[in-house]
PDB file of N, CA and C in Angstrom:
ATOM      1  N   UNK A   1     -52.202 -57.680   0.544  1.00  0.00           N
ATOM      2  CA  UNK A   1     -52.853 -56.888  -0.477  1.00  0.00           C
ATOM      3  C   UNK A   1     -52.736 -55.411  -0.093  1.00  0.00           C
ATOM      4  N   UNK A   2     -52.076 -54.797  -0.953  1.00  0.00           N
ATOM      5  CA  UNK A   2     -52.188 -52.949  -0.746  1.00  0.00           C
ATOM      6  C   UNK A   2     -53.366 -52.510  -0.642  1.00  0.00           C
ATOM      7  N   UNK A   3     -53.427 -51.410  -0.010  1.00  0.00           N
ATOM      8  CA  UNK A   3     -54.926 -50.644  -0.344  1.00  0.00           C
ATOM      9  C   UNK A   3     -55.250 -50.069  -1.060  1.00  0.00           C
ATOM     10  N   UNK A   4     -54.367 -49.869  -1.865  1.00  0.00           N
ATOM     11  CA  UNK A   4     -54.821 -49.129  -3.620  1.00  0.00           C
ATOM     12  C   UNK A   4     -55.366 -50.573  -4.443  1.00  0.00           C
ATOM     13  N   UNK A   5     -55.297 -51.090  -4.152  1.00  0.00           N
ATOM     14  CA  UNK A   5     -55.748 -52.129  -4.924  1.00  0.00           C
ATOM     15  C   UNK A   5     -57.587 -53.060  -4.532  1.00  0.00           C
ATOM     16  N   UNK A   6     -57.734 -52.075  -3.353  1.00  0.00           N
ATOM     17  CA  UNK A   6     -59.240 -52.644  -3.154  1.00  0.00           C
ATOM     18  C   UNK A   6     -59.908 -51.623  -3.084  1.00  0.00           C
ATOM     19  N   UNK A   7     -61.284 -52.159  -3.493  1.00  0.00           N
ATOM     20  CA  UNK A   7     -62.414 -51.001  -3.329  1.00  0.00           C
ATOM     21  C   UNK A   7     -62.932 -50.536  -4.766  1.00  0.00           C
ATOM     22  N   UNK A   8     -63.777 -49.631  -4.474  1.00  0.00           N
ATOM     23  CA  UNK A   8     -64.194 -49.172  -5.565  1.00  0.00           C
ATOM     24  C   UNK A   8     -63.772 -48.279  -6.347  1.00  0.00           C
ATOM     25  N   UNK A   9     -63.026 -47.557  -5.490  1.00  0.00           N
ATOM     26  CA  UNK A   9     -61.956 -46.450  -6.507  1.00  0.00           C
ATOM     27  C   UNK A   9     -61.146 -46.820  -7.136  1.00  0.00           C
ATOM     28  N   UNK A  10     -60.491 -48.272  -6.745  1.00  0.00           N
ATOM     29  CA  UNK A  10     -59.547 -49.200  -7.728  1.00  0.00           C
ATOM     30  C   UNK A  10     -59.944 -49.353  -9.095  1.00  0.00           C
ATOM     31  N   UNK A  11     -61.265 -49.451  -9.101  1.00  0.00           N
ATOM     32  CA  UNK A  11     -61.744 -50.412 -10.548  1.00  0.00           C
ATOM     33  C   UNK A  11     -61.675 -49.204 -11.673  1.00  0.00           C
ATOM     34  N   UNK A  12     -61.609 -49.733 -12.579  1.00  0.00           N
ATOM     35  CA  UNK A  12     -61.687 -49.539 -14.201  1.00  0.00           C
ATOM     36  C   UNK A  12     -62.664 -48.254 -14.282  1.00  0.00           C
ATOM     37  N   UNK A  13     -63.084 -47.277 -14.924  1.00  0.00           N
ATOM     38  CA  UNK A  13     -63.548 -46.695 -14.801  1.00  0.00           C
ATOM     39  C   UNK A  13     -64.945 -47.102 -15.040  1.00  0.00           C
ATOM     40  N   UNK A  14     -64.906 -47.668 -16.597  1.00  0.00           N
ATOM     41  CA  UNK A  14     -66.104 -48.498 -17.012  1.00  0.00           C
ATOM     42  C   UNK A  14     -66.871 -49.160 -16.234  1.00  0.00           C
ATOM     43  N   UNK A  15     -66.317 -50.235 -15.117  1.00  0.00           N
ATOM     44  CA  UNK A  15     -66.774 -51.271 -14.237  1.00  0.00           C
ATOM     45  C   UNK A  15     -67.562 -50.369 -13.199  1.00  0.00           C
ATOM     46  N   UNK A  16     -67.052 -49.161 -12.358  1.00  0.00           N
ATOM     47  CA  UNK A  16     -67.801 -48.285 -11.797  1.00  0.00           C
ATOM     48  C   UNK A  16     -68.657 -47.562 -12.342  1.00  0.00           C
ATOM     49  N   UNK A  17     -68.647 -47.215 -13.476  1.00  0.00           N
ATOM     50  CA  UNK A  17     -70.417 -47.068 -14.389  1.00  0.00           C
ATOM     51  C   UNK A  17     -71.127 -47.857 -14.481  1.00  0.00           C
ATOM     52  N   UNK A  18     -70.401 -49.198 -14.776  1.00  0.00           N
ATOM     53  CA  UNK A  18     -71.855 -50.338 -15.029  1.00  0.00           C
ATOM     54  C   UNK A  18     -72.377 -50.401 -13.426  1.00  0.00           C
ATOM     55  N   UNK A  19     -71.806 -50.733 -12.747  1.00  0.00           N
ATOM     56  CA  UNK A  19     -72.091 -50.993 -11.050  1.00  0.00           C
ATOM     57  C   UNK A  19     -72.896 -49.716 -10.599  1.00  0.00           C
ATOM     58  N   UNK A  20     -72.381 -48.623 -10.673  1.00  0.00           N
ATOM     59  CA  UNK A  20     -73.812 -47.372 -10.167  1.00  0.00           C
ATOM     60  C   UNK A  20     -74.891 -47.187 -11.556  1.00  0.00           C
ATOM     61  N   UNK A  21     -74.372 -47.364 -12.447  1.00  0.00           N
ATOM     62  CA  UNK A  21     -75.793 -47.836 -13.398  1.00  0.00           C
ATOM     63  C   UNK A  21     -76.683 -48.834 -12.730  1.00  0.00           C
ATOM     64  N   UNK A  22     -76.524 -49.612 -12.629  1.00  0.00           N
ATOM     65  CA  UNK A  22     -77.246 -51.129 -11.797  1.00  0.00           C
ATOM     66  C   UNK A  22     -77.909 -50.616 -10.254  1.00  0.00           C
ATOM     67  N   UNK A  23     -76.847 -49.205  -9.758  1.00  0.00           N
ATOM     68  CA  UNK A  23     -77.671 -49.138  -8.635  1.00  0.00           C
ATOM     69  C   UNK A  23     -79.146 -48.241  -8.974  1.00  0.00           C
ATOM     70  N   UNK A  24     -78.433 -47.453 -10.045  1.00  0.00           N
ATOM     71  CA  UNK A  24     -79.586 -46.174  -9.840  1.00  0.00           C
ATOM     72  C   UNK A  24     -80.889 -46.868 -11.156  1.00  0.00           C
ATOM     73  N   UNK A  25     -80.631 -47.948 -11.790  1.00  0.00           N
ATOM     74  CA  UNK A  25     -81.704 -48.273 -11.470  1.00  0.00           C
ATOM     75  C   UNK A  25     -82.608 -49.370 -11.131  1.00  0.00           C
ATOM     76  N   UNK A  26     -82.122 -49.893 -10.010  1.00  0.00           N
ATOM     77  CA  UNK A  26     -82.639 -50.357  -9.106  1.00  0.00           C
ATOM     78  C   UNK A  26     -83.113 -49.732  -7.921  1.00  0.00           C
ATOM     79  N   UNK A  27     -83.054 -48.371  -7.521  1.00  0.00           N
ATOM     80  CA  UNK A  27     -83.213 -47.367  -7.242  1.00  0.00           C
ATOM     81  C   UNK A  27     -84.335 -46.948  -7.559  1.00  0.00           C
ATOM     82  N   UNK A  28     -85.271 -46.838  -9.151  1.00  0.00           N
ATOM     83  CA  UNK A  28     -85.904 -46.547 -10.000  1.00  0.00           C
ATOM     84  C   UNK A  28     -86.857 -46.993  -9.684  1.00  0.00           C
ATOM     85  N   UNK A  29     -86.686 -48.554  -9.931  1.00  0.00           N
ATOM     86  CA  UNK A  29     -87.388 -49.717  -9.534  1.00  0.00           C
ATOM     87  C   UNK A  29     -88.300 -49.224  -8.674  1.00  0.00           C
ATOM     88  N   UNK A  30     -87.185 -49.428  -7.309  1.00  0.00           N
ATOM     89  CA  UNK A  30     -87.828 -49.699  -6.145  1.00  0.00           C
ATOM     90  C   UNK A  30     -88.874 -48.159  -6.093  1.00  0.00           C
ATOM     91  N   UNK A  31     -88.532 -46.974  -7.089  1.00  0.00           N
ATOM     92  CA  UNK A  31     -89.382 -45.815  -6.260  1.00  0.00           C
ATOM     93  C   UNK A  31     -88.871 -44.910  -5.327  1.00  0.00           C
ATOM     94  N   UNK A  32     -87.307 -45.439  -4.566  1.00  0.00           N
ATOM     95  CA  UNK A  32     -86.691 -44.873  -3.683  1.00  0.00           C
ATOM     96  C   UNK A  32     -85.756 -43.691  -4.292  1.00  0.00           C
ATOM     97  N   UNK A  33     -85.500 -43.502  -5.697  1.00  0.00           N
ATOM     98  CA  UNK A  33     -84.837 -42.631  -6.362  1.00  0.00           C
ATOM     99  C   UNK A  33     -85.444 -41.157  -6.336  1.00  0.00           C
ATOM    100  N   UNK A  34     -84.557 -40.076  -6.198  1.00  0.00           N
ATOM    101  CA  UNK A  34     -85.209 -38.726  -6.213  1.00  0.00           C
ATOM    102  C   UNK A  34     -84.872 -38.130  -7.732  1.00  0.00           C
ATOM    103  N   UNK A  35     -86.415 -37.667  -7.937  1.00  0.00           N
ATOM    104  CA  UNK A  35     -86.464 -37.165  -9.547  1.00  0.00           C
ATOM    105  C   UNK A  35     -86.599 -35.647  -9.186  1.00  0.00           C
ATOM    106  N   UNK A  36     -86.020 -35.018  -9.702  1.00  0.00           N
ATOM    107  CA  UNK A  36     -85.906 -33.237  -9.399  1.00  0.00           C
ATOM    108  C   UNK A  36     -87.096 -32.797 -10.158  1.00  0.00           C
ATOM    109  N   UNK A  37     -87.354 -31.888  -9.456  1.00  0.00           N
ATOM    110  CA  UNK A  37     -88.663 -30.734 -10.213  1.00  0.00           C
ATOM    111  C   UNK A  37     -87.798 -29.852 -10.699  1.00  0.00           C
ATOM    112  N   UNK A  38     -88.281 -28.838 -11.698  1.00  0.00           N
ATOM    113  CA  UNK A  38     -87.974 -27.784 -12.229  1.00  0.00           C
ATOM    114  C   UNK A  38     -87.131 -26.894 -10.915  1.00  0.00           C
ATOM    115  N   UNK A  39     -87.754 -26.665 -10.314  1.00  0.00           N
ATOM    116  CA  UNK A  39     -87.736 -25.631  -9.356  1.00  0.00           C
ATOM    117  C   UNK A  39     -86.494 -26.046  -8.597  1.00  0.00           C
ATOM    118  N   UNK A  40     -86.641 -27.842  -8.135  1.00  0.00           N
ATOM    119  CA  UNK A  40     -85.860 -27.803  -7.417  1.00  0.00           C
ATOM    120  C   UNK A  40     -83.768 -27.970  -8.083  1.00  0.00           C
ATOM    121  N   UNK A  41     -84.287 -28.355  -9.375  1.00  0.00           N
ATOM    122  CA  UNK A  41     -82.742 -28.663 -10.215  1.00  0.00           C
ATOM    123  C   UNK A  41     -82.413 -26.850 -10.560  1.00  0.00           C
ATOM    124  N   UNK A  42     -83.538 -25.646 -10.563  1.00  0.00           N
ATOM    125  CA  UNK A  42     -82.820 -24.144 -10.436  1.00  0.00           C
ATOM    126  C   UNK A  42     -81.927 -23.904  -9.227  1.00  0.00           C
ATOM    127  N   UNK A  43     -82.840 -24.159  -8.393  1.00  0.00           N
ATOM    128  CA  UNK A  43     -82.171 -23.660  -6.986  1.00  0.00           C
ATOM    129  C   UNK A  43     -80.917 -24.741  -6.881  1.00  0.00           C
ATOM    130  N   UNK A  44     -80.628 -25.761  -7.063  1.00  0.00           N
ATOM    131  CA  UNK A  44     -79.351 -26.654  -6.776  1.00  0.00           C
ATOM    132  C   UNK A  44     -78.338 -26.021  -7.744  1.00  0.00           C
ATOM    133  N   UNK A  45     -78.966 -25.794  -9.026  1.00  0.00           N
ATOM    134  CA  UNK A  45     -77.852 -24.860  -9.889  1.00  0.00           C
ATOM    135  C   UNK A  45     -77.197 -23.388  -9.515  1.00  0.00           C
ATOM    136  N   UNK A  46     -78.306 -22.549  -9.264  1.00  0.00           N
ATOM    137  CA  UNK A  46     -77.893 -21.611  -8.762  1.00  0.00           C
ATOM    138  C   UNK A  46     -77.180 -21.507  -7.335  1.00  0.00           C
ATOM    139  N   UNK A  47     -77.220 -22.576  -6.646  1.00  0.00           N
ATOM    140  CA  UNK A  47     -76.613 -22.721  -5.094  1.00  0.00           C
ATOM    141  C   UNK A  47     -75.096 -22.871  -5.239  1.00  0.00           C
ATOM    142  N   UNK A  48     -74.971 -23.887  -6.420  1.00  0.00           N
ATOM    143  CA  UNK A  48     -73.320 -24.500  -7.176  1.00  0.00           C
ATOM    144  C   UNK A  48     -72.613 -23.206  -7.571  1.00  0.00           C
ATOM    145  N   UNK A  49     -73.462 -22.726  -8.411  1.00  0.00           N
ATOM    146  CA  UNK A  49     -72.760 -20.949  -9.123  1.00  0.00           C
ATOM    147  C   UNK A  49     -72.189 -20.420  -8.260  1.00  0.00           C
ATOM    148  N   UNK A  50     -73.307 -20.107  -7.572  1.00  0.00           N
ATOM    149  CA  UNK A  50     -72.750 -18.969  -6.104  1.00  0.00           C
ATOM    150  C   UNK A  50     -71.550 -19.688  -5.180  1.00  0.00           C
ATOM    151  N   UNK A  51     -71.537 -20.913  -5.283  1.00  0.00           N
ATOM    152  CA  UNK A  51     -70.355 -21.552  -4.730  1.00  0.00           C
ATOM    153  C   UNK A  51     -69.319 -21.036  -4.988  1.00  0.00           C
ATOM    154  N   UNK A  52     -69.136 -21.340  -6.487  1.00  0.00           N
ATOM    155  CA  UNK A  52     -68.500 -21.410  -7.266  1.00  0.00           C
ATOM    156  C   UNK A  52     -67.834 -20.064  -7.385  1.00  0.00           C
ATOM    157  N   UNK A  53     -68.676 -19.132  -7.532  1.00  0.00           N
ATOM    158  CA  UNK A  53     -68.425 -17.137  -7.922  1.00  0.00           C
ATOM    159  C   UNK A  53     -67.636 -17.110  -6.458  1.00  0.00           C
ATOM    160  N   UNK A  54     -68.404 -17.758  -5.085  1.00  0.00           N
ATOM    161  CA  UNK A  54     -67.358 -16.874  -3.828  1.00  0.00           C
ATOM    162  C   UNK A  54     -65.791 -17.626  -4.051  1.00  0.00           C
ATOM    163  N   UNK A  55     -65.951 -18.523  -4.767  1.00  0.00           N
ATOM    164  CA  UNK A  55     -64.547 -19.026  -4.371  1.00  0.00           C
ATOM    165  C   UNK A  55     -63.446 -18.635  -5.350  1.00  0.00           C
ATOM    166  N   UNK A  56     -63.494 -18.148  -6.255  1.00  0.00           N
ATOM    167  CA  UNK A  56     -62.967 -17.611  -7.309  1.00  0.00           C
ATOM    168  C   UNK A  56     -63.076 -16.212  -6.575  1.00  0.00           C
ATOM    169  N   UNK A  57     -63.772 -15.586  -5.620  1.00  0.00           N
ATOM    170  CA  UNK A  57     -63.789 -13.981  -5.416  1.00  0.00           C
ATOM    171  C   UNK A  57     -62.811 -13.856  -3.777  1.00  0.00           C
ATOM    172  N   UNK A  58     -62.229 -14.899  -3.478  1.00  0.00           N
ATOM    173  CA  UNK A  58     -61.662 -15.163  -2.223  1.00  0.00           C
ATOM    174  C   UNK A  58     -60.375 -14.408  -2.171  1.00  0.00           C
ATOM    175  N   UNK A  59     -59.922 -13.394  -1.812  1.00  0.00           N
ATOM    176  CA  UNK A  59     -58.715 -12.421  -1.814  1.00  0.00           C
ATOM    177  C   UNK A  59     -57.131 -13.000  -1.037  1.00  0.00           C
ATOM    178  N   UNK A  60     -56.233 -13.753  -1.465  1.00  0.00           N
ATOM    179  CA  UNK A  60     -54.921 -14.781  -1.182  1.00  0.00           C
ATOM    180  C   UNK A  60     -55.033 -13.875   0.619  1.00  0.00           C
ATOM    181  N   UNK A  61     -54.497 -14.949   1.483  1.00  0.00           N
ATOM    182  CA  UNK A  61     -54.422 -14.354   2.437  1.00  0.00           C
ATOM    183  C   UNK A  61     -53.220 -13.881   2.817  1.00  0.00           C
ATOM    184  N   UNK A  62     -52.666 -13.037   3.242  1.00  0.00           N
ATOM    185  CA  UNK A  62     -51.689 -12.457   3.373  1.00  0.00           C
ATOM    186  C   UNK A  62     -50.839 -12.942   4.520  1.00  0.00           C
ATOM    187  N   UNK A  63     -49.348 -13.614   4.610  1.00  0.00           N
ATOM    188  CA  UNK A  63     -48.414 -13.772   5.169  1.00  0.00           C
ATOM    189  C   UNK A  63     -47.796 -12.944   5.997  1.00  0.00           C
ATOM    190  N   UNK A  64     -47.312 -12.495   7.050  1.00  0.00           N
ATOM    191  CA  UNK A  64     -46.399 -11.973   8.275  1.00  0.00           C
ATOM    192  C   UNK A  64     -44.964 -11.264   7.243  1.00  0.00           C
ATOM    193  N   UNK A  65     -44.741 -11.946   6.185  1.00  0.00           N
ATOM    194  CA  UNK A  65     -43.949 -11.746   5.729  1.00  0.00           C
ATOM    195  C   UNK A  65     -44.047 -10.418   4.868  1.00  0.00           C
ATOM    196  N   UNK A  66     -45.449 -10.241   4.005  1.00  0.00           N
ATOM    197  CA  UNK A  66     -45.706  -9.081   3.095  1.00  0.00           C
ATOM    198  C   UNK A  66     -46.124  -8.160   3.940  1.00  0.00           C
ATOM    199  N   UNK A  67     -46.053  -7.771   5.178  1.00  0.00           N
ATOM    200  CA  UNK A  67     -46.331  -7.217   5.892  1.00  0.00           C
ATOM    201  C   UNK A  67     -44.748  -6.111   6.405  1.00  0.00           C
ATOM    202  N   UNK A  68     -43.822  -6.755   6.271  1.00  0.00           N
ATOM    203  CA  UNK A  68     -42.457  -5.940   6.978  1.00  0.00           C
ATOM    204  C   UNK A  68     -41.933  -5.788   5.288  1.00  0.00           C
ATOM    205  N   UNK A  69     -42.744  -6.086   3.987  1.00  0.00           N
ATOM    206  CA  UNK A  69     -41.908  -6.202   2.596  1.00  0.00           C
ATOM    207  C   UNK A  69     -42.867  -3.940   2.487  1.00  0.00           C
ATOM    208  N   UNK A  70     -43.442  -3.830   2.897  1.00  0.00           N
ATOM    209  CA  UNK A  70     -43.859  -2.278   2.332  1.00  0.00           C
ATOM    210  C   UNK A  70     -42.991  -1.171   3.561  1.00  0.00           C
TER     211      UNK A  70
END
């Protein structure tokens, strides 16, 4: 058997929704699931942004080569 062919990244896309559907809520259930506060789903958003803004603001790094080209 290949290894593309086992696991969970193999399956259907659908089949991996129903299956973490089933986990998260059973998850629910149990009480063990984390429900975000206001406060805390701002700060996780704004943490992603700022991710997001430095990496888009990251300046190409420059090669040995553009260096003997001026």
């Amino acid at each position: 058997m290949a290894t593309e062919d086992r696991g969970f990244a193999s399956m259907e896309r659908n089949r991996q929704r129903e299956i973490a559907s089933k986990g998260g809520k059973a998850a629910h259930l149990k009480g063990a699931a984390h429900e975000w506060t206001r406060e805390e789903a701002q700060a996780a958003g704004r943490k992603g942004g700022l991710a997001r803004h430095r990496k888009t603001q990251v300046p190409p790094a420059s090669s040995p080569d553009d260096a003997s080209a001026s």
